[in-house]
N, C-alpha and C. Protein backbone atom coordinates (compact mmCIF):
# COMPACT_ATOMS: atom_id res chain seq x y z
N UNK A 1 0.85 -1.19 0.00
CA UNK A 1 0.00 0.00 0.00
C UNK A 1 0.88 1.24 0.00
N UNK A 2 0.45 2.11 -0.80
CA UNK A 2 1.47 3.33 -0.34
C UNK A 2 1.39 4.16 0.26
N UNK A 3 2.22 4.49 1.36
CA UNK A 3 2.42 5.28 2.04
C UNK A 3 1.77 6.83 1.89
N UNK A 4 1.74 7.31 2.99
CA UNK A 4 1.41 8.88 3.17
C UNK A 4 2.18 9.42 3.99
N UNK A 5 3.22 10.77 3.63
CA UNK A 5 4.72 11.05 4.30
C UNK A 5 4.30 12.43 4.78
N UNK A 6 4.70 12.61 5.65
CA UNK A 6 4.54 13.43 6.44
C UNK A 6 5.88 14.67 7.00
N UNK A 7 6.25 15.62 6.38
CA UNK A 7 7.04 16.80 6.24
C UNK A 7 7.18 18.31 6.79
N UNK A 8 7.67 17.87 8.32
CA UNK A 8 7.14 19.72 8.48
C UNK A 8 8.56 20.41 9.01
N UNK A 9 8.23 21.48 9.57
CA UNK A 9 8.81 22.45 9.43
C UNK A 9 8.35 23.91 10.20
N UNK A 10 9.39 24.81 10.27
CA UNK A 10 8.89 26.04 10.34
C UNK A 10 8.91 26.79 8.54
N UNK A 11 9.43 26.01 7.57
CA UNK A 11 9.18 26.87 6.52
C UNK A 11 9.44 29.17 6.54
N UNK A 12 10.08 29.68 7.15
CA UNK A 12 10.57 30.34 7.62
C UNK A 12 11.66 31.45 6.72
N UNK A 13 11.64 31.34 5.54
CA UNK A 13 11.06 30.69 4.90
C UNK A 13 11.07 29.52 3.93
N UNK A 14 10.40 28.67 3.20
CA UNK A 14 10.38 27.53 2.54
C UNK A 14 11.87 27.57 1.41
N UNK A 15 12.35 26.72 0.95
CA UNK A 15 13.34 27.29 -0.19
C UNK A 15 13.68 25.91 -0.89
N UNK A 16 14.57 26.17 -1.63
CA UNK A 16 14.49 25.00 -2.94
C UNK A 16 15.05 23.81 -1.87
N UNK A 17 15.68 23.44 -1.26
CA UNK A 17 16.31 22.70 -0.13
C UNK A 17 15.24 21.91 0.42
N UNK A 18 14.38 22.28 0.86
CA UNK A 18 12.84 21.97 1.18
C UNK A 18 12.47 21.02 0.37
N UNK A 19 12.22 21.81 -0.99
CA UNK A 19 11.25 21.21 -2.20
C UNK A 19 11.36 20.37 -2.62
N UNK A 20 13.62 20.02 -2.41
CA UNK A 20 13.58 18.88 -3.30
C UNK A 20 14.48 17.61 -2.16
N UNK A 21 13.79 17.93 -1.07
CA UNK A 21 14.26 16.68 -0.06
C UNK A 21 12.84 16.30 0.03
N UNK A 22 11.89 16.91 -0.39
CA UNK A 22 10.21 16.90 -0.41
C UNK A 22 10.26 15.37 -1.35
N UNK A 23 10.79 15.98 -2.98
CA UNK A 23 10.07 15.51 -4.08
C UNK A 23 11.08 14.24 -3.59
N UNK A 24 12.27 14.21 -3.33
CA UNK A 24 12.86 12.92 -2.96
C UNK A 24 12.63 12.07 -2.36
N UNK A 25 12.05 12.22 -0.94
CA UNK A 25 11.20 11.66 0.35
C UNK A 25 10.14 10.91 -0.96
N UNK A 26 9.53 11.80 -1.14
CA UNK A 26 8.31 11.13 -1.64
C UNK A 26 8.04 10.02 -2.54
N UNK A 27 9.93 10.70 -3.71
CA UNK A 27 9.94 9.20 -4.77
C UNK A 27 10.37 8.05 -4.12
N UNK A 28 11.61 8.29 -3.56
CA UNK A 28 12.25 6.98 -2.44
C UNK A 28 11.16 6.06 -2.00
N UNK A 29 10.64 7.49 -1.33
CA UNK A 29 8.82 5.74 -0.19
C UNK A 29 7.76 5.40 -1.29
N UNK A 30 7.84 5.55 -2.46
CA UNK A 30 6.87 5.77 -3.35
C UNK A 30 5.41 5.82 -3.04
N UNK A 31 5.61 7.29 -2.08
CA UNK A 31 4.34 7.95 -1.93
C UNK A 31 3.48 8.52 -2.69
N UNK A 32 2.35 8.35 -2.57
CA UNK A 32 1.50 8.82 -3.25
C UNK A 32 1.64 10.81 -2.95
N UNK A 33 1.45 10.95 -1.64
CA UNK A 33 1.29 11.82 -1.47
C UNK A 33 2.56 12.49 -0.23
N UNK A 34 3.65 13.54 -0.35
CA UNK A 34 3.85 14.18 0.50
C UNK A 34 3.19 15.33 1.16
N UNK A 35 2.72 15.61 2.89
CA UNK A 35 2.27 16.97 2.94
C UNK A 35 3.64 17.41 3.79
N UNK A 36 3.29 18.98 3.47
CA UNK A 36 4.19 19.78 4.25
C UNK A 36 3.46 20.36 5.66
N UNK A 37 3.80 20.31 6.31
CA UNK A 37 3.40 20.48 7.34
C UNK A 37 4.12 21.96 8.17
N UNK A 38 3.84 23.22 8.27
CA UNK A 38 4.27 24.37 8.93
C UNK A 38 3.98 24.14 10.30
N UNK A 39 4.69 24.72 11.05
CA UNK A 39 4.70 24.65 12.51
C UNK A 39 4.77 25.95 12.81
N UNK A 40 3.19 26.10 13.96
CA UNK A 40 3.34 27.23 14.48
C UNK A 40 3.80 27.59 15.69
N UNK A 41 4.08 26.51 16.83
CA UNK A 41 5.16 27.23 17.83
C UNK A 41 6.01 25.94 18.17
N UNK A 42 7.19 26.32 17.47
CA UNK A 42 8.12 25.04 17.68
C UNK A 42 8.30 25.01 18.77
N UNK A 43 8.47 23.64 19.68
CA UNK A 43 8.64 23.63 21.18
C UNK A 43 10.13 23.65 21.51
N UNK A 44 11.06 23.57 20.32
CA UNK A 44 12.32 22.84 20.74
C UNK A 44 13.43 24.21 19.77
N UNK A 45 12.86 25.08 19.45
CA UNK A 45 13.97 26.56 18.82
C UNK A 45 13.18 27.13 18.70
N UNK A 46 13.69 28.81 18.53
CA UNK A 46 13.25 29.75 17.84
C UNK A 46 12.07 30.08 17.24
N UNK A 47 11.68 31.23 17.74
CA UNK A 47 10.12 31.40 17.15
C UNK A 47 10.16 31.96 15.78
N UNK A 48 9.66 31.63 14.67
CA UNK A 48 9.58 32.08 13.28
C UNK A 48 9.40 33.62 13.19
N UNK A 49 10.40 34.22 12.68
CA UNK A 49 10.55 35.26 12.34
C UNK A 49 9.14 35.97 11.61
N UNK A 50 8.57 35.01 10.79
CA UNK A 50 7.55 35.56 10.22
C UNK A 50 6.31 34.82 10.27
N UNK A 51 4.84 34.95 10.61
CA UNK A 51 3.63 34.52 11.38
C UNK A 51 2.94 33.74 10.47
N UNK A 52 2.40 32.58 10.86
CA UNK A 52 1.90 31.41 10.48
C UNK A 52 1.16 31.52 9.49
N UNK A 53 0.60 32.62 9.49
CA UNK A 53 -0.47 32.50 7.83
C UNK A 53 0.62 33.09 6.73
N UNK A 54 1.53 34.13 6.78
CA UNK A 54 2.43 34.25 5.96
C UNK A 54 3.16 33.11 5.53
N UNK A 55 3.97 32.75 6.15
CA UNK A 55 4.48 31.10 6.11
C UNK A 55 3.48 30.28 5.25
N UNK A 56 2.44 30.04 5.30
CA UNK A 56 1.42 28.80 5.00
C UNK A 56 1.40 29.78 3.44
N UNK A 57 1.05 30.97 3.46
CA UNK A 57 1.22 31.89 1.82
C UNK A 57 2.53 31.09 1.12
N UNK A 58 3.40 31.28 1.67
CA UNK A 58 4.65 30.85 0.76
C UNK A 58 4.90 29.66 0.65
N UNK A 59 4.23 28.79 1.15
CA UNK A 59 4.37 27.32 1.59
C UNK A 59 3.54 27.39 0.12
N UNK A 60 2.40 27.74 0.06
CA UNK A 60 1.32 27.28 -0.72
C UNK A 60 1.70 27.61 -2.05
N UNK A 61 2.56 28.79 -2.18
CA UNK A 61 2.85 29.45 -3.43
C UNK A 61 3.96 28.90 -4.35
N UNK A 62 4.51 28.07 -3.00
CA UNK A 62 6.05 27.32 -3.55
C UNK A 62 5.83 25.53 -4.23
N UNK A 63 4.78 25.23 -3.95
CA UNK A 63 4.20 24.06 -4.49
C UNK A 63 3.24 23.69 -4.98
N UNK A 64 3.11 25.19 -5.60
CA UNK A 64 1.43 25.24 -6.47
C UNK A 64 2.04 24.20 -7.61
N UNK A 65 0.97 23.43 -8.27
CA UNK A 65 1.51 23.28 -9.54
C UNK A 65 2.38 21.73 -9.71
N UNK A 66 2.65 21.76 -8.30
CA UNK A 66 3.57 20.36 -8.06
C UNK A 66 2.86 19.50 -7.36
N UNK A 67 3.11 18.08 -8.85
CA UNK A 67 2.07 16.59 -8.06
C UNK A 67 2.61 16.32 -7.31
N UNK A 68 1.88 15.83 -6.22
CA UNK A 68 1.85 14.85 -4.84
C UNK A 68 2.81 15.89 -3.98
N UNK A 69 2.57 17.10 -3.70
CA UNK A 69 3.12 17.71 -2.72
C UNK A 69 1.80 18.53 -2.22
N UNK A 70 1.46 18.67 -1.11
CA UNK A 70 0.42 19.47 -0.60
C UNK A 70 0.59 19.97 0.69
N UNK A 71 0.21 21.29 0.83
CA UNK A 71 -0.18 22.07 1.93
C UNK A 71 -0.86 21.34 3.69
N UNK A 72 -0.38 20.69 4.67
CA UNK A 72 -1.50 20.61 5.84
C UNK A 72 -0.87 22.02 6.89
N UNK A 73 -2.56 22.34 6.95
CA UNK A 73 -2.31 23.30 8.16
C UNK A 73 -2.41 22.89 9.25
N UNK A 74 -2.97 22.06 9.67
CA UNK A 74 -3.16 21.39 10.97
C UNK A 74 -2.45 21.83 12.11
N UNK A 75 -1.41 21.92 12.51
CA UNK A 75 -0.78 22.55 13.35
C UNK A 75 -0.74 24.16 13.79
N UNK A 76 -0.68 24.60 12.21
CA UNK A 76 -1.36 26.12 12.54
C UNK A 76 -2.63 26.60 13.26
N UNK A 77 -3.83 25.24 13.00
CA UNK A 77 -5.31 25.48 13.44
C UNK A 77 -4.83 25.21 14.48
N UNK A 78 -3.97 24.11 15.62
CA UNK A 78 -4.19 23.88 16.87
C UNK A 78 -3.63 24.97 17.79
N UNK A 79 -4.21 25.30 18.63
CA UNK A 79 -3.56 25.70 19.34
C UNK A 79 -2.41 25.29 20.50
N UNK A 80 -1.26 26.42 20.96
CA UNK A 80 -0.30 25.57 22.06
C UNK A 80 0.69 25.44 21.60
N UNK A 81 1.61 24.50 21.89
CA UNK A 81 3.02 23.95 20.90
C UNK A 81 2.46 23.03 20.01
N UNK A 82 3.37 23.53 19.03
CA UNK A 82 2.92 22.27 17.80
C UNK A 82 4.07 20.96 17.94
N UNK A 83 3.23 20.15 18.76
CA UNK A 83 3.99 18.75 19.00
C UNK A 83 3.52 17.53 18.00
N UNK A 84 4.87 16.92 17.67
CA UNK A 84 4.63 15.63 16.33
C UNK A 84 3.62 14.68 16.69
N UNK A 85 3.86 14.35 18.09
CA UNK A 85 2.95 13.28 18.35
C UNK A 85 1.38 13.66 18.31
N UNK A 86 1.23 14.62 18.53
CA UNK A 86 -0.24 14.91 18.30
C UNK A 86 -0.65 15.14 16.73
N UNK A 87 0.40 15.28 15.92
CA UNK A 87 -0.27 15.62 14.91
C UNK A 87 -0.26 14.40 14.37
N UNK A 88 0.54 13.25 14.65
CA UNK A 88 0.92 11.52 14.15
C UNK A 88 -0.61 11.35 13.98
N UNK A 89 -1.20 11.48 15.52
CA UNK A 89 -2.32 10.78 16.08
C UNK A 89 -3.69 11.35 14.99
N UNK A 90 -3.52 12.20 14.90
CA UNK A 90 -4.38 13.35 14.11
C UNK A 90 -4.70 12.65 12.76
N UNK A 91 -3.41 12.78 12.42
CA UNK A 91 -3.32 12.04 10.87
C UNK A 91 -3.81 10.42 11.07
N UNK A 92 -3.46 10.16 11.77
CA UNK A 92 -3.72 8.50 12.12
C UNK A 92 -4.94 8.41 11.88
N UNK A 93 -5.96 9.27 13.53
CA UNK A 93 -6.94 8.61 12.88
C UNK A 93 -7.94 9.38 11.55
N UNK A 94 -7.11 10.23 10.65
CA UNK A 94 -7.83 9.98 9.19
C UNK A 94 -7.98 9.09 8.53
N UNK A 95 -6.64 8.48 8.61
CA UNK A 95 -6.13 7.09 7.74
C UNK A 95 -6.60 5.89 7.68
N UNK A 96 -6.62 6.04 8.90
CA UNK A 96 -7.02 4.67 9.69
C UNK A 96 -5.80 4.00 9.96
N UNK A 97 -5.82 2.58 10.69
CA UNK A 97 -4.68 2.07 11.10
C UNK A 97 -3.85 1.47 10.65
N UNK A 98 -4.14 0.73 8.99
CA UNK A 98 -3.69 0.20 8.10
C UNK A 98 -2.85 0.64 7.09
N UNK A 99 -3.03 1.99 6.70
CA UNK A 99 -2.61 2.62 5.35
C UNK A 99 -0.64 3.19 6.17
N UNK A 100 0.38 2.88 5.79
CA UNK A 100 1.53 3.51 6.22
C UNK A 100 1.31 4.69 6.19
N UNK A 101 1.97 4.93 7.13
CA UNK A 101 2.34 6.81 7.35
C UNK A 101 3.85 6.57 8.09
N UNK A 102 4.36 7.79 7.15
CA UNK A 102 5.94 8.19 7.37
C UNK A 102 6.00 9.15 7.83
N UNK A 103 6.78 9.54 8.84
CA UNK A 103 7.22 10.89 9.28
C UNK A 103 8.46 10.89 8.74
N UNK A 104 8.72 12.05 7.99
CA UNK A 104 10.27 12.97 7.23
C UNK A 104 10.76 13.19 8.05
N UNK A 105 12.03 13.23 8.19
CA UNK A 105 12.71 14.05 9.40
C UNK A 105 14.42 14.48 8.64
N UNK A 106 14.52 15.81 9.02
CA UNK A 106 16.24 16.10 8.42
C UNK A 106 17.10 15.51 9.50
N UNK A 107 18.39 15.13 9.11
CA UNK A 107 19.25 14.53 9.75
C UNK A 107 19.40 15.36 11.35
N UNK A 108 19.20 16.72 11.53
CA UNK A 108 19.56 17.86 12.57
C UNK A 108 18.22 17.16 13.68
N UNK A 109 16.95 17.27 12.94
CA UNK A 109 15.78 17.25 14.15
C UNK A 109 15.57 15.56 14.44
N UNK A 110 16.36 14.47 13.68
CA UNK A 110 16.28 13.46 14.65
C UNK A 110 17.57 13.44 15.78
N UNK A 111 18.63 13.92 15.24
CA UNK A 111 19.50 13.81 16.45
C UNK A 111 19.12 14.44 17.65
N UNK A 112 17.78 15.54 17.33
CA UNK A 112 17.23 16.04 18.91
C UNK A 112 16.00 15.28 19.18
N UNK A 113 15.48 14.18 18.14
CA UNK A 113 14.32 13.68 18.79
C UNK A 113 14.52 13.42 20.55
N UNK A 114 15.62 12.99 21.07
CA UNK A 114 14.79 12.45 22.49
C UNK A 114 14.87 13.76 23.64
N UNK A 115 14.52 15.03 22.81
CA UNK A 115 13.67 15.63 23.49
C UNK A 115 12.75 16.24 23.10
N UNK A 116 12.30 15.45 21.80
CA UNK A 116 10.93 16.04 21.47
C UNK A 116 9.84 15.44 22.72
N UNK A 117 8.41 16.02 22.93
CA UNK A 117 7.66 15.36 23.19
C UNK A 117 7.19 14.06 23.21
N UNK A 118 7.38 12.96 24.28
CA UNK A 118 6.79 11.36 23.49
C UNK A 118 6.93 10.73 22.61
N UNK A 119 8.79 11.26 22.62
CA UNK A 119 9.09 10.55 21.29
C UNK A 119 9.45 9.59 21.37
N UNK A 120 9.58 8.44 21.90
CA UNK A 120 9.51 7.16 22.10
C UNK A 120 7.96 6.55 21.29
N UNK A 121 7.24 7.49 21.34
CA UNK A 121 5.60 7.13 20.87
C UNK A 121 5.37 7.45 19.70
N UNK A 122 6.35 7.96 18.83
CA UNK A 122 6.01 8.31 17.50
C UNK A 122 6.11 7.00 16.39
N UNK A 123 6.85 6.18 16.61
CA UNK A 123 7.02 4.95 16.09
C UNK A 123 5.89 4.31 16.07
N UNK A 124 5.31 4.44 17.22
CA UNK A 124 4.20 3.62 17.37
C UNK A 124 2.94 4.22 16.22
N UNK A 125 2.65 5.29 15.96
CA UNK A 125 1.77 5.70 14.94
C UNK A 125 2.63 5.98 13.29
N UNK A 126 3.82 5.96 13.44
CA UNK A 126 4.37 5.96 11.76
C UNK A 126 5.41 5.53 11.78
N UNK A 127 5.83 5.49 10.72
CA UNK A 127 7.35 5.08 10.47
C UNK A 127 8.49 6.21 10.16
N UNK A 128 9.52 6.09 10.85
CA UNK A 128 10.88 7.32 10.47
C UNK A 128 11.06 7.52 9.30
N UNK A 129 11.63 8.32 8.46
CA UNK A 129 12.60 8.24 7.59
C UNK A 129 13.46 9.58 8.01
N UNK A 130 14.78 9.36 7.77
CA UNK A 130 15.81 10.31 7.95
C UNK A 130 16.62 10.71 7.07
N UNK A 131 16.25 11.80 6.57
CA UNK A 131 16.68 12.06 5.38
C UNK A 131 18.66 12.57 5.75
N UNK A 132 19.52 11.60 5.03
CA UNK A 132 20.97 11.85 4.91
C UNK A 132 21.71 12.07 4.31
N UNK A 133 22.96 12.43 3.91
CA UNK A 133 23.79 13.14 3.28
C UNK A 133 24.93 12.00 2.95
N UNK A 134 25.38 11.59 1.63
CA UNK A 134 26.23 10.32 1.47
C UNK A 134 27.44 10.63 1.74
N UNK A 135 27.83 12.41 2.81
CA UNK A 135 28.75 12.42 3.43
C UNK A 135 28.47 12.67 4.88
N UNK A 136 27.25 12.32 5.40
CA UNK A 136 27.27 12.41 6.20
C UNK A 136 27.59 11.58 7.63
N UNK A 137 28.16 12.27 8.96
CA UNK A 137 28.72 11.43 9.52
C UNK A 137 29.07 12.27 11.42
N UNK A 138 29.45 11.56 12.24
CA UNK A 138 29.07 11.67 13.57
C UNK A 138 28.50 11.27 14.57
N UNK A 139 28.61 11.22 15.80
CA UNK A 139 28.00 10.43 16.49
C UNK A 139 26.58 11.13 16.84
N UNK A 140 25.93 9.98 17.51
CA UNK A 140 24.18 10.57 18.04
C UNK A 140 24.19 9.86 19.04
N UNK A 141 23.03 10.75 19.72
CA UNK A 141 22.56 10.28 21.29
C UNK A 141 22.41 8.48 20.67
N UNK A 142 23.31 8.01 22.02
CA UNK A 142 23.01 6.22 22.16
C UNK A 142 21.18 5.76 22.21
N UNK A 143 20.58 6.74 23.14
CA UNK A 143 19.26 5.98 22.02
C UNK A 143 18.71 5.98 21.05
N UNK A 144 19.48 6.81 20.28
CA UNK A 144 18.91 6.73 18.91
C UNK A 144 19.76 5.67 18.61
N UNK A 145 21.08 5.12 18.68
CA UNK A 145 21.55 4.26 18.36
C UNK A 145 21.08 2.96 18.35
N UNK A 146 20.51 2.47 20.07
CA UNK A 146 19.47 1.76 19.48
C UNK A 146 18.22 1.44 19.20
N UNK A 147 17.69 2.79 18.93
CA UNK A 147 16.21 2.61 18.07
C UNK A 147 16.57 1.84 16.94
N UNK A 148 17.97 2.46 16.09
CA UNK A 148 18.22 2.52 14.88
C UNK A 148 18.43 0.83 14.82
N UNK A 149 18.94 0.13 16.10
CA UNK A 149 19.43 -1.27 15.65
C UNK A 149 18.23 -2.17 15.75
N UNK A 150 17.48 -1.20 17.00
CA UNK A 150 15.97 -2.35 16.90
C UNK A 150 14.72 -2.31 15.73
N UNK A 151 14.98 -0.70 15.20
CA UNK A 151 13.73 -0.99 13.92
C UNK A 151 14.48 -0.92 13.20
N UNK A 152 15.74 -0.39 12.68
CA UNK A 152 16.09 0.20 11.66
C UNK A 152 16.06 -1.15 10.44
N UNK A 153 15.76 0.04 9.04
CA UNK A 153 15.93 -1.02 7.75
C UNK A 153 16.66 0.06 6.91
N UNK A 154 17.27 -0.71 5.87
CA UNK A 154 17.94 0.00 4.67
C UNK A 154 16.44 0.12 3.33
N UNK A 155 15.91 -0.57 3.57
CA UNK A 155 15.06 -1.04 2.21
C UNK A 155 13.88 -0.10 2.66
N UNK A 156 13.78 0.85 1.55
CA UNK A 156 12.19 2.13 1.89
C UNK A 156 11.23 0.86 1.57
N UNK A 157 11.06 -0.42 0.65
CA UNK A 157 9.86 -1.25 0.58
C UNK A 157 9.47 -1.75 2.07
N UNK A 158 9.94 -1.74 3.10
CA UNK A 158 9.34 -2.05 4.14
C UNK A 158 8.75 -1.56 5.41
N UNK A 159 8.84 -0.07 4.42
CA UNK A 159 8.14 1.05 4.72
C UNK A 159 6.12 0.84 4.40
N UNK A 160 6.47 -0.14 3.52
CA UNK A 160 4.86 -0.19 2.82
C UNK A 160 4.45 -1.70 3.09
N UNK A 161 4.70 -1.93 3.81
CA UNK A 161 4.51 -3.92 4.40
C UNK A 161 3.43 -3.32 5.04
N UNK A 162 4.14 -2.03 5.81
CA UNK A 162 3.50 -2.35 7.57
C UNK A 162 3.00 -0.58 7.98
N UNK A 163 1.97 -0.48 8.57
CA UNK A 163 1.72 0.52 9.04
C UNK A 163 2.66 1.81 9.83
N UNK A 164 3.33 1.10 10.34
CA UNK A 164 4.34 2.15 11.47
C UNK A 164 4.97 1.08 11.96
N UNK A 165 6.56 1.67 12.84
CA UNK A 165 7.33 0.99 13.14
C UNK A 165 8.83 0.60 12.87
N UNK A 166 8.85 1.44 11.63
CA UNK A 166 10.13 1.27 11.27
C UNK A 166 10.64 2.82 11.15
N UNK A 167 12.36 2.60 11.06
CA UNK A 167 13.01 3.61 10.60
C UNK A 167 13.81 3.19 9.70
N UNK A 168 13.94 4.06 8.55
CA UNK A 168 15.07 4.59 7.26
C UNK A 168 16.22 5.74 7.27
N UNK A 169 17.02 5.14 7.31
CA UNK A 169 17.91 6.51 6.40
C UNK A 169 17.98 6.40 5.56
N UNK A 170 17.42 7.59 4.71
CA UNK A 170 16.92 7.85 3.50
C UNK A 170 18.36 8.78 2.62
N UNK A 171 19.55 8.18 1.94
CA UNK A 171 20.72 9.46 1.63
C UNK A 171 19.31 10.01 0.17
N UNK A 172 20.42 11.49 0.70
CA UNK A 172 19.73 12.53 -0.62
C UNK A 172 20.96 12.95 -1.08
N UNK A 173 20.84 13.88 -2.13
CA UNK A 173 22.04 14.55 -2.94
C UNK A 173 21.99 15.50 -1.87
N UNK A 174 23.05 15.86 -1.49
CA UNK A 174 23.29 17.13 -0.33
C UNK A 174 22.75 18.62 -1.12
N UNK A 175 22.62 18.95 -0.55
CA UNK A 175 22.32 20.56 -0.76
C UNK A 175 22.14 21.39 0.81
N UNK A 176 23.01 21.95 0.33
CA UNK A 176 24.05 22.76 1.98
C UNK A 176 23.20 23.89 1.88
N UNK A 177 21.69 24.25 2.03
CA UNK A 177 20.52 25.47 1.93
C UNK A 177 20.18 25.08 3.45
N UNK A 178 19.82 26.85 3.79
CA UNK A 178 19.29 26.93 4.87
C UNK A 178 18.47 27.91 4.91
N UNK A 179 16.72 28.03 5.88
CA UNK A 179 16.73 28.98 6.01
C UNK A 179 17.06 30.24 6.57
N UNK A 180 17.98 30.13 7.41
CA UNK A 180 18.52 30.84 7.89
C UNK A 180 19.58 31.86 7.11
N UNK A 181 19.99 30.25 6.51
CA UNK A 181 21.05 31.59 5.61
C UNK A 181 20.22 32.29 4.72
N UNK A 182 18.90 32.06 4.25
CA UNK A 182 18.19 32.89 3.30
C UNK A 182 17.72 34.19 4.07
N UNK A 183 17.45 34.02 5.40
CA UNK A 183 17.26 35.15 5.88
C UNK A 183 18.15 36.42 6.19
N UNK A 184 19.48 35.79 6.49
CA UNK A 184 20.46 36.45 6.48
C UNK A 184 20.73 37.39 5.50
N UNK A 185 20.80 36.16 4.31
CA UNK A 185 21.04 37.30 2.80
C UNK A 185 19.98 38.35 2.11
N UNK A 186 18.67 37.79 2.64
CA UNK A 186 18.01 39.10 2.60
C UNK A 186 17.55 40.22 3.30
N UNK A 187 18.53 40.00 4.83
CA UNK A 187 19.01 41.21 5.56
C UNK A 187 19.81 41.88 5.13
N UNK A 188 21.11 41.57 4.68
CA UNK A 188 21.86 42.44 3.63
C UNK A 188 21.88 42.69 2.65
N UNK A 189 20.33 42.35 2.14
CA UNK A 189 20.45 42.58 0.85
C UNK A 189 21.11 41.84 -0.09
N UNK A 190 21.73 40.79 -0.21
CA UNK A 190 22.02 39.89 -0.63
C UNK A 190 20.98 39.15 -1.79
N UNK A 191 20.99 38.71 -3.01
CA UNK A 191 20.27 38.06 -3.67
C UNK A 191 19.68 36.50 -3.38
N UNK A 192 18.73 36.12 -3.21
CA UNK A 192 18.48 34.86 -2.73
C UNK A 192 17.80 33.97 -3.77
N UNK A 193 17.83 34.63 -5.07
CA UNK A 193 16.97 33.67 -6.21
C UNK A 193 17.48 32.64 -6.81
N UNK A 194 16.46 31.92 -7.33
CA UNK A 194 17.28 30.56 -7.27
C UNK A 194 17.85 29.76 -5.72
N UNK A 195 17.44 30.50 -4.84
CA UNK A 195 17.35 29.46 -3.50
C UNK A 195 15.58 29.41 -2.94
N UNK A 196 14.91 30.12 -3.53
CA UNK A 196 13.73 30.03 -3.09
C UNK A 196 12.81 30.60 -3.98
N UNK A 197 11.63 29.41 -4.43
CA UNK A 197 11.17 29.91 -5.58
C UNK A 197 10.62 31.37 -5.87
N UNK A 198 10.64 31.66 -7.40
CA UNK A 198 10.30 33.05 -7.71
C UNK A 198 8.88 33.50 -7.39
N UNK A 199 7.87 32.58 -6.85
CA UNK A 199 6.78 33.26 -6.19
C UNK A 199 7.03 33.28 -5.29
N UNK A 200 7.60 32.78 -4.07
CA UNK A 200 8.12 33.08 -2.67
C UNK A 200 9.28 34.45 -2.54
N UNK A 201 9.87 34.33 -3.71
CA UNK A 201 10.61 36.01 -3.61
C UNK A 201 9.89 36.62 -3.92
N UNK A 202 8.78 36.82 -4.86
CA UNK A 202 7.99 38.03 -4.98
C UNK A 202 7.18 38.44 -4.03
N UNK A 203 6.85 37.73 -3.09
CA UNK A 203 5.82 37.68 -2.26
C UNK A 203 6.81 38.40 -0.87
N UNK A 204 7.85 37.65 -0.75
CA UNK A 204 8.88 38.60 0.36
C UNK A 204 8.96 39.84 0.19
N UNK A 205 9.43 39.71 -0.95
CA UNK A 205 9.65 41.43 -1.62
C UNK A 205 8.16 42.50 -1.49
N UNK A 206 7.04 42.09 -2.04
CA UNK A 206 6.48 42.63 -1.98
C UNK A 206 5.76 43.63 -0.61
N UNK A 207 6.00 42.11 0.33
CA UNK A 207 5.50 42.57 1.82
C UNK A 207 6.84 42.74 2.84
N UNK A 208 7.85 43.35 2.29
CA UNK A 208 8.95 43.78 3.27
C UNK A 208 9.20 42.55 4.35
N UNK A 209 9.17 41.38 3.75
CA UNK A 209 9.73 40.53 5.06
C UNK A 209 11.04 40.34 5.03
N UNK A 210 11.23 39.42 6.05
CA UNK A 210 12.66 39.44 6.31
C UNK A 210 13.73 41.05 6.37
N UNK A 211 13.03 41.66 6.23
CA UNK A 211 14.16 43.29 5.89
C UNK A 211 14.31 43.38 5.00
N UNK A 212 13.93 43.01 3.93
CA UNK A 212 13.62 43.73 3.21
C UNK A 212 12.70 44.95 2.57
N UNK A 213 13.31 46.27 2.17
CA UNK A 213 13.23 47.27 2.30
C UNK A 213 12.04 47.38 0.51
N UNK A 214 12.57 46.80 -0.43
CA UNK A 214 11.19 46.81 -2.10
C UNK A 214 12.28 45.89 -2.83
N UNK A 215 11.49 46.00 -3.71
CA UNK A 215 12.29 45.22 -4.86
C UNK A 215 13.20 45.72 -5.45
């Protein structure tokens, strides 16, 4: 059965780095469908520079047009911290209990999973994938070490056996994008095109975010 992958973020904003660990996630598990998922109060960094319906604008504007990538707000509607496990459960019971569901994750926010919220309990409603770098390398907290030896698989097909329960490292082609550094460069004025699509720069530009001053 195929999977339904699950991708969030503060989007902060969204940029090509995003889009195409998106479209990758999605071919790898051969999902039908990736959503992106915005987060409106991360529990574990920094509050987004720029406010949840803006975000969800550029989110929406950056994947118009593109199959099997879609918009969930869900986290924006809840109120509180936007914690994974509640939104697992959320999605779960749409699905029902049968159909796989993947949670995305970049290599940075699983090495802090064990202090996300109940994260020991996220397994239990989906399956990992960890998206990696074929240079990537370092040590991680020992329980992730052995999560990784008790579910872990190399093969994304056994991602689609089974409902939840497993984890992947998923390698991608690296691409060294951040949003941060996009924000940076359009504090100084710096050009950022071609790191974030041309309706997400017009839309910055237009409404002075990030510091920026017009076009």
């Amino acid at each position: 059965m195929s999977p339904l992958a699950l991708f969030g973020g503060t989007f902060d904003p969204i940029h090509v780095g995003h889009l195409r660990a998106a479209i990758e996630a999605r071919e790898a598990l051969a999902a039908d469908e990736i959503r992106l998922l915005p987060c409106a109060l991360p529990p574990h960094r920094e509050q987004p520079e720029v406010g949840a319906e803006q975000r969800l604008r550029m989110l929406k504007a950056a994947i118009a047009g593109q199959p099997g990538l879609r918009a969930d707000e869900r986290e924006l509607r809840r109120s509180g911290p936007s914690y994974t496990y509640d939104t697992l459960v959320s999605v779960r019971a749409e699905i029902g209990e049968s159909r796989p569901l993947v949670l995305v994750l970049g290599a940075d926010a699983f090495a802090g999973l064990p202090d996300w919220h109940r994260w020991r309990e996220l397994i239990a409603q989906a399956h990992l994938a960890v998206l990696t770098r074929p240079d990537a390398h370092g040590l991680i907290d020992p329980r992730l070490e052995e999560l990784l030896a008790t579910v872990g698989t190399a093969d994304p097909a056994d991602l689609r056996r089974t409902p939840c329960g497993r984890l992947l490292r998923l390698q991608i082609p690296p691409l060294p994008l951040s949003s941060t550094l996009v924000r940076e460069r359009l504090r100084r004025g710096r050009s950022v095109r071609f790191l974030v699509p041309d309706a997400v720069l017009a839309m910055i530009e237009s409404q002075g975010w990030y510091g920026v001053s017009g076009c």
